[in-house]
N, C-alpha and C. Protein backbone atom coordinates (compact mmCIF):
# COMPACT_ATOMS: atom_id res chain seq x y z
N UNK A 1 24.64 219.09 51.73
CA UNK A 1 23.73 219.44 50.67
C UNK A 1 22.42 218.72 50.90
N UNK A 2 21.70 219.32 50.56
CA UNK A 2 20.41 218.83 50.89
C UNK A 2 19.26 218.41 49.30
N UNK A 3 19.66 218.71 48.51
CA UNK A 3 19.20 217.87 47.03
C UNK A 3 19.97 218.43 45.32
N UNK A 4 20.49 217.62 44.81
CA UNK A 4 20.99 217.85 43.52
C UNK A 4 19.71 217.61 42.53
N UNK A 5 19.94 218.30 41.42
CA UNK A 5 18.88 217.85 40.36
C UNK A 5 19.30 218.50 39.01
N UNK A 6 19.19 217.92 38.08
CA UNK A 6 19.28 218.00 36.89
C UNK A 6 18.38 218.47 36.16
N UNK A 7 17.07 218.79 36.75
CA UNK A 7 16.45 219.13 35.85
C UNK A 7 15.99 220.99 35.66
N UNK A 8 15.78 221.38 34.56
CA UNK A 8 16.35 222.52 34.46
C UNK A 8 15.49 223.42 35.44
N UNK A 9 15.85 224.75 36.27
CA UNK A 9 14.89 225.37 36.91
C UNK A 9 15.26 227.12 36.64
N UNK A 10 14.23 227.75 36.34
CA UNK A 10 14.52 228.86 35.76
C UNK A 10 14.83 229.46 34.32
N UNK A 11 15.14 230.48 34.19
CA UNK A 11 15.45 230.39 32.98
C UNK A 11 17.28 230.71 32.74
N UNK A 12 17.99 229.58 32.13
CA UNK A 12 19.34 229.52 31.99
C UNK A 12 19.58 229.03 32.99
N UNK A 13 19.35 228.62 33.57
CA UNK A 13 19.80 226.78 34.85
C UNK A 13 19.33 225.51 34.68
N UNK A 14 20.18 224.80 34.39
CA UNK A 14 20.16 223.63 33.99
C UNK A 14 19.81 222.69 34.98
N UNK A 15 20.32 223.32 36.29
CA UNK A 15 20.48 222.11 37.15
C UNK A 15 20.31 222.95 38.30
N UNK A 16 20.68 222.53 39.20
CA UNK A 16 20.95 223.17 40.60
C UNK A 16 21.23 221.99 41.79
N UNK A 17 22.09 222.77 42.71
CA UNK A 17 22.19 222.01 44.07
C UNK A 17 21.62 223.01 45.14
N UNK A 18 20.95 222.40 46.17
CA UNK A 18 20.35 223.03 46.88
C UNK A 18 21.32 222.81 48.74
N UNK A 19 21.49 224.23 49.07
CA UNK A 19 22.13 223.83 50.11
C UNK A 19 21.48 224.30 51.56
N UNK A 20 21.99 224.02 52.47
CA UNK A 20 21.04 224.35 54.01
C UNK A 20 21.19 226.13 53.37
N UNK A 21 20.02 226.50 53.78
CA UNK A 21 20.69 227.84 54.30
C UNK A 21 21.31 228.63 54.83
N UNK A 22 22.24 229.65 54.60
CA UNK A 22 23.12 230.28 54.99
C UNK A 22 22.18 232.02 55.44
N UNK A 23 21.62 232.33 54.51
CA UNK A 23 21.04 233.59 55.16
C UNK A 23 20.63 233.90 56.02
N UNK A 24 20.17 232.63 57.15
CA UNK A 24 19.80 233.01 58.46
C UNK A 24 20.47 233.40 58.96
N UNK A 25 22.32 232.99 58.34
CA UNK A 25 22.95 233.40 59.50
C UNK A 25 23.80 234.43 59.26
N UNK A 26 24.08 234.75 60.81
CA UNK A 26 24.83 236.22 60.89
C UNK A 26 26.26 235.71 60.82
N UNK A 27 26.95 235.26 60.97
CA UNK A 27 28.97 235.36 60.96
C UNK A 27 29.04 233.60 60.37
N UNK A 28 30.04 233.92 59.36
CA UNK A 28 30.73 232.70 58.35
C UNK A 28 31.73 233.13 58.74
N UNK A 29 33.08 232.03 58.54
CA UNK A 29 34.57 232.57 58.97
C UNK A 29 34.83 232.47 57.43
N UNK A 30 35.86 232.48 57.12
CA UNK A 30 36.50 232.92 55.80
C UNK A 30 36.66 231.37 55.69
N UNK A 31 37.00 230.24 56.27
CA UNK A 31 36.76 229.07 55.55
C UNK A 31 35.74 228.41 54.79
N UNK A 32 34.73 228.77 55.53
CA UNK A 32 33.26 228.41 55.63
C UNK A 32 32.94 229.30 54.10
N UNK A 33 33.20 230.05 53.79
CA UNK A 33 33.51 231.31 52.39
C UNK A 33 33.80 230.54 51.28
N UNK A 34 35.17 230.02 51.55
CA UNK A 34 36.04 229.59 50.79
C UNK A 34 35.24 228.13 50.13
N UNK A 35 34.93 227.35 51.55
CA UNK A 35 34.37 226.11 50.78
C UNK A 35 32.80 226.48 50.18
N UNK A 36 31.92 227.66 50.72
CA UNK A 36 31.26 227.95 49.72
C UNK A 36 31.51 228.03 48.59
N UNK A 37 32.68 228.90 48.39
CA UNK A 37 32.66 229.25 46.81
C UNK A 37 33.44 227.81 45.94
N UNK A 38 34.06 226.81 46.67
CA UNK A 38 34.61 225.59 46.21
C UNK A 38 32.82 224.64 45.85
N UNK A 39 32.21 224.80 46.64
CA UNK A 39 31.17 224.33 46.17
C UNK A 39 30.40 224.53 44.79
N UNK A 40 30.75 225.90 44.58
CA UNK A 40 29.39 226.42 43.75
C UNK A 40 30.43 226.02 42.57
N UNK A 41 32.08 226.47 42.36
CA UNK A 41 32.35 225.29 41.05
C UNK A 41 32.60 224.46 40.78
N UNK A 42 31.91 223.65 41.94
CA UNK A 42 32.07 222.08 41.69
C UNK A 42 31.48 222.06 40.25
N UNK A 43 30.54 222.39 39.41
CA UNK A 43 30.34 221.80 38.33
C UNK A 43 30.80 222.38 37.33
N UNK A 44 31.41 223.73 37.73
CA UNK A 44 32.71 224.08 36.14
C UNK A 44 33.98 223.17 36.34
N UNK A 45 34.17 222.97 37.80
CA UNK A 45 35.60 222.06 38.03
C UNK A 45 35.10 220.41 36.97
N UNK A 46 33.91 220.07 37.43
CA UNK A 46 33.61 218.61 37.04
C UNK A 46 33.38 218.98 35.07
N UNK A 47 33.43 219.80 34.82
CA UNK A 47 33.20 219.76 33.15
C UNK A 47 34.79 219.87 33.47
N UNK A 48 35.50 220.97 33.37
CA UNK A 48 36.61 221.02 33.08
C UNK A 48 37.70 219.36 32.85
N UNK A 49 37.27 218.36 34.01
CA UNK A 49 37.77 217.77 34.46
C UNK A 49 37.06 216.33 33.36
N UNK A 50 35.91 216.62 33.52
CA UNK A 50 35.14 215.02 32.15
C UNK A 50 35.06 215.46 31.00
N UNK A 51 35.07 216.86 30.91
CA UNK A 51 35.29 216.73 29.05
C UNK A 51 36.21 217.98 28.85
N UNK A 52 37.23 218.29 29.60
CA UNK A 52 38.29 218.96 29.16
C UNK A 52 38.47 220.44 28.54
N UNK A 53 37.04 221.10 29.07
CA UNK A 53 36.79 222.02 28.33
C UNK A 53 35.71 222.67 29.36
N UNK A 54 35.64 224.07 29.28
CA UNK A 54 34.67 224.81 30.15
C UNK A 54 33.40 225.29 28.90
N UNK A 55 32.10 224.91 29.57
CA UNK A 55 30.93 226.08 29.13
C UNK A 55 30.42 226.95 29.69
N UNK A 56 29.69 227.75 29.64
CA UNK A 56 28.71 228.54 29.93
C UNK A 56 27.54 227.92 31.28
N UNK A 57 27.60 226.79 30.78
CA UNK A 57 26.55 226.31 32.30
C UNK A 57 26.84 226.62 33.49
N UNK A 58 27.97 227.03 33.75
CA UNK A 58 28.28 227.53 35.38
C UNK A 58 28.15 228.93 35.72
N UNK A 59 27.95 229.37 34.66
CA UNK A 59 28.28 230.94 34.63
C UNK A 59 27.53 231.94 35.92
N UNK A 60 26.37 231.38 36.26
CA UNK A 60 25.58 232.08 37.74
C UNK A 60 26.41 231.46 38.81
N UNK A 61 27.08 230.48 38.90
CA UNK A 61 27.92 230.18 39.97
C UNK A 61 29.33 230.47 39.90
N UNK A 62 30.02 230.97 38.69
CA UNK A 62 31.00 231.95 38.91
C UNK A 62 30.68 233.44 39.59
N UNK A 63 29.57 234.02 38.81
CA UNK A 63 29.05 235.08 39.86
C UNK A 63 29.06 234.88 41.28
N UNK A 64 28.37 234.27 41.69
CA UNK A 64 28.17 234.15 42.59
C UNK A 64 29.72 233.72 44.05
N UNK A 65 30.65 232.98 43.60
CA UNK A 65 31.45 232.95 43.61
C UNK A 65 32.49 233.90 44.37
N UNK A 66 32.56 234.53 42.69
CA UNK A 66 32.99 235.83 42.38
C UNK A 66 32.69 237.33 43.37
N UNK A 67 31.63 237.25 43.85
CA UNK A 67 30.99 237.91 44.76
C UNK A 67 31.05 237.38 45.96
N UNK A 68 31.41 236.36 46.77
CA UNK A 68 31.80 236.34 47.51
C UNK A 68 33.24 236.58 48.05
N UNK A 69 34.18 236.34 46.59
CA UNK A 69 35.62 236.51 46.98
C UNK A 69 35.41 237.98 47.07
N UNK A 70 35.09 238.77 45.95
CA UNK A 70 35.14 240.06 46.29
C UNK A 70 34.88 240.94 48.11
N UNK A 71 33.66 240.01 48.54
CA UNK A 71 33.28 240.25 50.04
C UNK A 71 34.24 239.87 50.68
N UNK A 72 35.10 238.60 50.65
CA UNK A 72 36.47 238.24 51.48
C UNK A 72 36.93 239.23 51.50
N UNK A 73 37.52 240.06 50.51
CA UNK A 73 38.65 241.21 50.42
C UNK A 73 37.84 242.45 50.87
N UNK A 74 37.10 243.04 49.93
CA UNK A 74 37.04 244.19 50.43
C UNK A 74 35.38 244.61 51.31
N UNK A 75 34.93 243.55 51.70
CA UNK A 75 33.85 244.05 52.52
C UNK A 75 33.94 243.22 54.26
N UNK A 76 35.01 241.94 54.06
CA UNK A 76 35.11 241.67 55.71
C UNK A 76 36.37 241.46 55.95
N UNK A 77 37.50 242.62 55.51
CA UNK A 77 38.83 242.81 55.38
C UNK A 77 39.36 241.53 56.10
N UNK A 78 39.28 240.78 54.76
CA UNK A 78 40.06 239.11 55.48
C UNK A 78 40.84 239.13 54.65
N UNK A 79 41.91 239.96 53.91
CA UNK A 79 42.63 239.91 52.84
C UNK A 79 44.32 239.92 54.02
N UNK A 80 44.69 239.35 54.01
CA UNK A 80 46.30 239.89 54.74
C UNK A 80 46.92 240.68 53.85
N UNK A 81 46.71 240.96 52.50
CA UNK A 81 48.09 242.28 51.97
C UNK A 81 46.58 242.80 52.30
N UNK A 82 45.83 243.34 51.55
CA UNK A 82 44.77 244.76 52.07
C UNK A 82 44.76 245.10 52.96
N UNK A 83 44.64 243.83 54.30
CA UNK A 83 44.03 244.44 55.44
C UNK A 83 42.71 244.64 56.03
N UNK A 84 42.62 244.32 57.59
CA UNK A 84 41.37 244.84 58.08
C UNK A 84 40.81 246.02 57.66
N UNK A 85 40.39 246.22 56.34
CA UNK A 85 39.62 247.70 56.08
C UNK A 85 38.54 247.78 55.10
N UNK A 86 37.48 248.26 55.36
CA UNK A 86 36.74 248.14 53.96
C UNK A 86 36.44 248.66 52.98
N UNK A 87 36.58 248.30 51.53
CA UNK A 87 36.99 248.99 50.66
C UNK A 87 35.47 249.38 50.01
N UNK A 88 34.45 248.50 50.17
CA UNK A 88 33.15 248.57 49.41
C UNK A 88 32.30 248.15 50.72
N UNK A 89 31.23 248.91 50.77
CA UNK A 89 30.01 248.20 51.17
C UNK A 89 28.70 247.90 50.80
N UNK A 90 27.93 246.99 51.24
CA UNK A 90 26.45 246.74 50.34
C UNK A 90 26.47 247.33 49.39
N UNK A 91 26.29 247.20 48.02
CA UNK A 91 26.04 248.10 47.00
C UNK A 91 24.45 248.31 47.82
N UNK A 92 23.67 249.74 46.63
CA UNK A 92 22.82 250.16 46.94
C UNK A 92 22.38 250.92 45.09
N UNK A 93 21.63 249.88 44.42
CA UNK A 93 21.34 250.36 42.89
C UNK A 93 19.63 251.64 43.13
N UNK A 94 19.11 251.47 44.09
CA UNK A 94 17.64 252.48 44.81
C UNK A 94 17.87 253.63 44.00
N UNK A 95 17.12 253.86 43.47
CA UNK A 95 16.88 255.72 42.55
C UNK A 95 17.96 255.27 41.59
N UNK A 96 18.65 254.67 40.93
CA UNK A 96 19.67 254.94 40.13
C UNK A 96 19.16 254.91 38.80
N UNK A 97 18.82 255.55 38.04
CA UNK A 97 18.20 255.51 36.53
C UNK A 97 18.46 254.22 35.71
N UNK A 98 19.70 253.66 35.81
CA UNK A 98 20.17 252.75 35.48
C UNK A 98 20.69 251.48 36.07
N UNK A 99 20.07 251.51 37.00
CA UNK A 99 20.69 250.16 38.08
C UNK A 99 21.88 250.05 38.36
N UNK A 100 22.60 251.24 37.87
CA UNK A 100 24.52 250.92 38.57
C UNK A 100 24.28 251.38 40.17
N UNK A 101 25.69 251.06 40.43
CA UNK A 101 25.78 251.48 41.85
C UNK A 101 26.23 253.25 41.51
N UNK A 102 25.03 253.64 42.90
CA UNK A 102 25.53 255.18 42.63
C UNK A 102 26.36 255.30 43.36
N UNK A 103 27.41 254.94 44.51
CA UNK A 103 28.11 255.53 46.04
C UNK A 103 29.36 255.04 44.76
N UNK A 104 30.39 256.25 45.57
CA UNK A 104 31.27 256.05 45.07
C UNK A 104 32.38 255.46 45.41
N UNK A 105 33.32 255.74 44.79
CA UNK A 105 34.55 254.92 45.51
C UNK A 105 34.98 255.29 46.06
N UNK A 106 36.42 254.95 46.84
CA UNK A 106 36.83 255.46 48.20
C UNK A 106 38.52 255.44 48.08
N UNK A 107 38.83 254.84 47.15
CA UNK A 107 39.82 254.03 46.87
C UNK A 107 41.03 253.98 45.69
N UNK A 108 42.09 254.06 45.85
CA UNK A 108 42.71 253.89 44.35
C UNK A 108 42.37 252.67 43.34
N UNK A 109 43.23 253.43 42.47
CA UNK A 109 43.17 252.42 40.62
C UNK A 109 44.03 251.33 41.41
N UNK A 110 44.89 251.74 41.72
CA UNK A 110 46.25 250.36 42.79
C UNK A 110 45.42 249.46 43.05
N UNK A 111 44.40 249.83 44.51
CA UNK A 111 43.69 249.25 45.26
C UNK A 111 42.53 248.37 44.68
N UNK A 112 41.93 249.09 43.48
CA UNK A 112 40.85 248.66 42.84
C UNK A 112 41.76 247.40 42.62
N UNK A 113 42.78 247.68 41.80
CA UNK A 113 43.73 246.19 41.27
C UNK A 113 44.22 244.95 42.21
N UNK A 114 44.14 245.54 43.25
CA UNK A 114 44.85 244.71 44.47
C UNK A 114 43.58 243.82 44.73
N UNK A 115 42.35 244.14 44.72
CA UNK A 115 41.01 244.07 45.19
C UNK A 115 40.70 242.96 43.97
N UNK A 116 41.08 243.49 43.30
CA UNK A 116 40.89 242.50 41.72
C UNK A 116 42.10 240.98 41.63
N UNK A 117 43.19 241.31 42.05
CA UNK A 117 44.00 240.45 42.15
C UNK A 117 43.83 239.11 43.26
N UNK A 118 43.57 239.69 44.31
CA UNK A 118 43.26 239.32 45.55
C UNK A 118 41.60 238.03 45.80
N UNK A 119 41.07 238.84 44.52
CA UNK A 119 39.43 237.95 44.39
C UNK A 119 39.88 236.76 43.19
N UNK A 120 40.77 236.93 42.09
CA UNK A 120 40.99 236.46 41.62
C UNK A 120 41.59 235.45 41.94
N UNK A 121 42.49 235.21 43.13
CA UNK A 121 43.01 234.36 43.59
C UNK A 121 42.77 233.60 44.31
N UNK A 122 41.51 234.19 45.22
CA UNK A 122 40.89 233.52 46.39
C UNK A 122 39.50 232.35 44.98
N UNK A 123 39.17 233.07 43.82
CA UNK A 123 38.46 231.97 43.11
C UNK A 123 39.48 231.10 42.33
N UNK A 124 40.53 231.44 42.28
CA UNK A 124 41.18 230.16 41.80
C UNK A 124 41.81 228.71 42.22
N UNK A 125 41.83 229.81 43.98
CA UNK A 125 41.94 228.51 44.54
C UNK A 125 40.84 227.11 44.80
N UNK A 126 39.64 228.47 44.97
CA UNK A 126 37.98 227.57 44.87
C UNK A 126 38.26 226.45 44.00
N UNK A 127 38.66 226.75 42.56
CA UNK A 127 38.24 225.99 41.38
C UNK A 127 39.26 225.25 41.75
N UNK A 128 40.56 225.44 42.35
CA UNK A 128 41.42 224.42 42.64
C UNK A 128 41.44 223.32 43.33
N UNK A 129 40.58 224.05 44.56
CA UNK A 129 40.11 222.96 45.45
C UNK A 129 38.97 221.81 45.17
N UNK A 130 38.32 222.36 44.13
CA UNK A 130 36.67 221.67 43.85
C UNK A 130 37.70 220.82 42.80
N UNK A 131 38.57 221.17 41.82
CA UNK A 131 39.23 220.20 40.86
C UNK A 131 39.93 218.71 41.71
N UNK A 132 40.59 219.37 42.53
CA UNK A 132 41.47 218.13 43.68
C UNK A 132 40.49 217.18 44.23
N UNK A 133 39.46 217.62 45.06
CA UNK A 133 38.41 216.94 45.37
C UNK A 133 37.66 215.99 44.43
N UNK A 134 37.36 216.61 43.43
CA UNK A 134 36.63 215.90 42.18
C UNK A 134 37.77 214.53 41.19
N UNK A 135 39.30 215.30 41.61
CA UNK A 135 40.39 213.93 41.20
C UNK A 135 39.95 213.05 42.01
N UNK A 136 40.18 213.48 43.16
CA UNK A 136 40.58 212.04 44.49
C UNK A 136 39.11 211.27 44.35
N UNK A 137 37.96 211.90 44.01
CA UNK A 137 36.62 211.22 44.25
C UNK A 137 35.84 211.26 43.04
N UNK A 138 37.18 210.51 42.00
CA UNK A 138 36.13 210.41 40.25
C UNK A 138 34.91 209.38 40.34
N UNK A 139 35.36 208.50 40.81
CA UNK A 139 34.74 207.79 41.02
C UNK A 139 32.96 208.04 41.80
N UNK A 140 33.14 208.66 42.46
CA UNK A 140 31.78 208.92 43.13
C UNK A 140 31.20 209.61 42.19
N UNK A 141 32.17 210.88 41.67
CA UNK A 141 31.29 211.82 40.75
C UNK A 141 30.95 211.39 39.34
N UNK A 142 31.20 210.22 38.83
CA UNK A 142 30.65 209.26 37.94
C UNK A 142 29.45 208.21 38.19
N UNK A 143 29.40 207.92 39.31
CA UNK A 143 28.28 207.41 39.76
C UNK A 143 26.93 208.23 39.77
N UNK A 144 27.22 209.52 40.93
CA UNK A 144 26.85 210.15 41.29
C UNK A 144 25.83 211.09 39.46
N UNK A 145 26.56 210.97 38.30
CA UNK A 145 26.38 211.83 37.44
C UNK A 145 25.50 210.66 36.93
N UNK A 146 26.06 209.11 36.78
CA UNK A 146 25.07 208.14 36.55
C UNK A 146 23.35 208.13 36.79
N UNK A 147 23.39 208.00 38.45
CA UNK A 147 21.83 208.19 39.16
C UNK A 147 21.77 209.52 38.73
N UNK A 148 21.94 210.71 38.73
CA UNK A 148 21.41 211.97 38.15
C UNK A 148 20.40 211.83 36.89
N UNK A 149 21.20 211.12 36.13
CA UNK A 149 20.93 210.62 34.89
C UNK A 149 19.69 209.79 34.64
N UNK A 150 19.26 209.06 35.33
CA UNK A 150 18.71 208.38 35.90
C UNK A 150 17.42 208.76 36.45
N UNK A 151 17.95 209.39 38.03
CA UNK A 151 16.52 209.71 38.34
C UNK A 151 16.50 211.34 38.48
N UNK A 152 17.20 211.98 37.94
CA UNK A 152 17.31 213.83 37.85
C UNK A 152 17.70 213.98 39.02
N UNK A 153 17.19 213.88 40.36
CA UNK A 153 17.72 214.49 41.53
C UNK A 153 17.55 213.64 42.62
N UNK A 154 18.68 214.37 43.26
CA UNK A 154 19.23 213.54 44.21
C UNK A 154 18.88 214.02 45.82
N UNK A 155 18.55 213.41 46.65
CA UNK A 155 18.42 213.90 48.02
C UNK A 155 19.03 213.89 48.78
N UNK A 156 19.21 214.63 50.00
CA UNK A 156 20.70 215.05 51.07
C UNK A 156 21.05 212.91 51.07
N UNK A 157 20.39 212.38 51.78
CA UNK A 157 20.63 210.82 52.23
C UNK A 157 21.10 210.26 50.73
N UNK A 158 20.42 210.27 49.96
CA UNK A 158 20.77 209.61 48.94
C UNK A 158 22.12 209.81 48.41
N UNK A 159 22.70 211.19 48.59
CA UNK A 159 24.39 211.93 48.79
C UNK A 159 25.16 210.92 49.55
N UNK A 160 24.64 211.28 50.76
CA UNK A 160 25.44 210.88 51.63
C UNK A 160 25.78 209.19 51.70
N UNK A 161 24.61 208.71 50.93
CA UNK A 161 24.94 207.13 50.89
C UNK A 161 25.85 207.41 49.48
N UNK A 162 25.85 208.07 48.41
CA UNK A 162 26.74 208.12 47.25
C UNK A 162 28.10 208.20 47.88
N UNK A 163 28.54 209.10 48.98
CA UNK A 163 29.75 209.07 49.45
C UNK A 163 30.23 208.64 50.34
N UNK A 164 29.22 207.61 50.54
CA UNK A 164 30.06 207.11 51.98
C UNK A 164 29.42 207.02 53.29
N UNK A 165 30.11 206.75 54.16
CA UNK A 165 29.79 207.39 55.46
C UNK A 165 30.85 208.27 55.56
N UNK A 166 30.49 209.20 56.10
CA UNK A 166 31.56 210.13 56.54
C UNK A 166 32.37 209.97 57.51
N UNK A 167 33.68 210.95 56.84
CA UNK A 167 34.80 210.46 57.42
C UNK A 167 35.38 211.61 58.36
N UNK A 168 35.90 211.57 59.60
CA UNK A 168 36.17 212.98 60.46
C UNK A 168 36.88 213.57 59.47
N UNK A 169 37.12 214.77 59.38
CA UNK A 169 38.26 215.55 58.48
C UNK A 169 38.18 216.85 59.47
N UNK A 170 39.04 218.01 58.72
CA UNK A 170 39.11 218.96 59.42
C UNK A 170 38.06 220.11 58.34
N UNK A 171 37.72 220.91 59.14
CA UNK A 171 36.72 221.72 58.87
C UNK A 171 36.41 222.12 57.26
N UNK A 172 37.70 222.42 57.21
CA UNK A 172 37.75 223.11 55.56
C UNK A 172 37.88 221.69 54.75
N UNK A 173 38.42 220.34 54.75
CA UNK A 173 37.99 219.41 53.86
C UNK A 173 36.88 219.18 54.12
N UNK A 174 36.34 218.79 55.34
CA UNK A 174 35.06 217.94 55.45
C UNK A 174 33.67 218.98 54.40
N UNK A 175 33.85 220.18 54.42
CA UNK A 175 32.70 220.66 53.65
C UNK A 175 32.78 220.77 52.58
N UNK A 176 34.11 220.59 51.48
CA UNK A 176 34.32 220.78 50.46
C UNK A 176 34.05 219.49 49.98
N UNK A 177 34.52 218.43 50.65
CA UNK A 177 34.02 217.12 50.24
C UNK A 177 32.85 216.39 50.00
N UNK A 178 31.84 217.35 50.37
CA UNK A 178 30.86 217.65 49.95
C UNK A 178 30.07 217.47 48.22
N UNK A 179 31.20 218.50 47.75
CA UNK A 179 31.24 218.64 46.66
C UNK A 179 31.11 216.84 45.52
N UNK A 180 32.01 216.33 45.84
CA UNK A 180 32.10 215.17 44.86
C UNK A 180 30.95 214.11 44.65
């Protein structure tokens, strides 16, 4: 991560973390996915987890999320029950009177459900993983919420001295660990 901050930007964001960019690039593997979307609820996992209760403040990073699990399954057939196949591609809202997607579907009510089941699970594990992470490392993320507090935002170094020096891990912890 390259800067946290607290202070509000936009309208209905409170906060934000800012990460390297990803749009330059062309191919993510489905881990690299996964700890994205473990990232983005790091801060519904961290409410859930300090005051026992979910709000509304995460709600653009459940989207967001949310839209990527959906892309796991049915746009870079990384689903093992679906399958290599794709069920949706790029939406495309252009000429639509109403901004829905005009292309249609391709697909069953089953499939739609499978597609639904399948995203649902791949974000629960997100929130599962960002919750585990945020146990094992309360401690940082109390500090860490301290200086926020403090001085609003935080910079990639200033992170990385919050957590440590880093420790080898394997691919899929080392980026989620991130998170805390």
């Amino acid at each position: 991560m390259q800067k946290i901050s607290i202070i509000p930007r936009g309208i209905g964001a409170l906060g934000y973390t800012l990460q390297r960019p990803t749009e330059d690039r062309y191919l993510m593997t489905r881990t690299e996915l996964e700890n994205r979307m473990a990232t983005l609820l790091g801060g519904r996992a961290a409410e859930q987890l300090v005051y026992g209760e979910l709000s509304t403040g995460a709600a653009d990073d459940l989207i967001k999320a949310t839209q990527i699990a959906r892309s796991i399954v049915a746009r870079y057939g990384m689903d093992s029950t679906l399958g290599p196949l794709v069920y949706e591609q790029e939406r495309t809202t252009f000429l639509s009177p109403d901004g829905q997607d005009m292309s249609p579907r391709h697909y069953s009510e089953q499939t739609a459900r499978e597609i639904d089941l399948a995203a649902r699970k791949l974000v629960e594990a997100a929130f599962a993983q960002s919750t585990r992470i945020l146990t094992e490392r309360r401690s940082a993320l109390e500090r860490g919420a301290q200086l926020l507090l403090e001085k609003e935002t935080l910079s990639g170094p200033e992170l990385k001295e919050l957590l440590g020096a880093p420790q080898r891990q394997p691919a899929r912890a080392a980026t989620a660990a991130q998170l805390a």
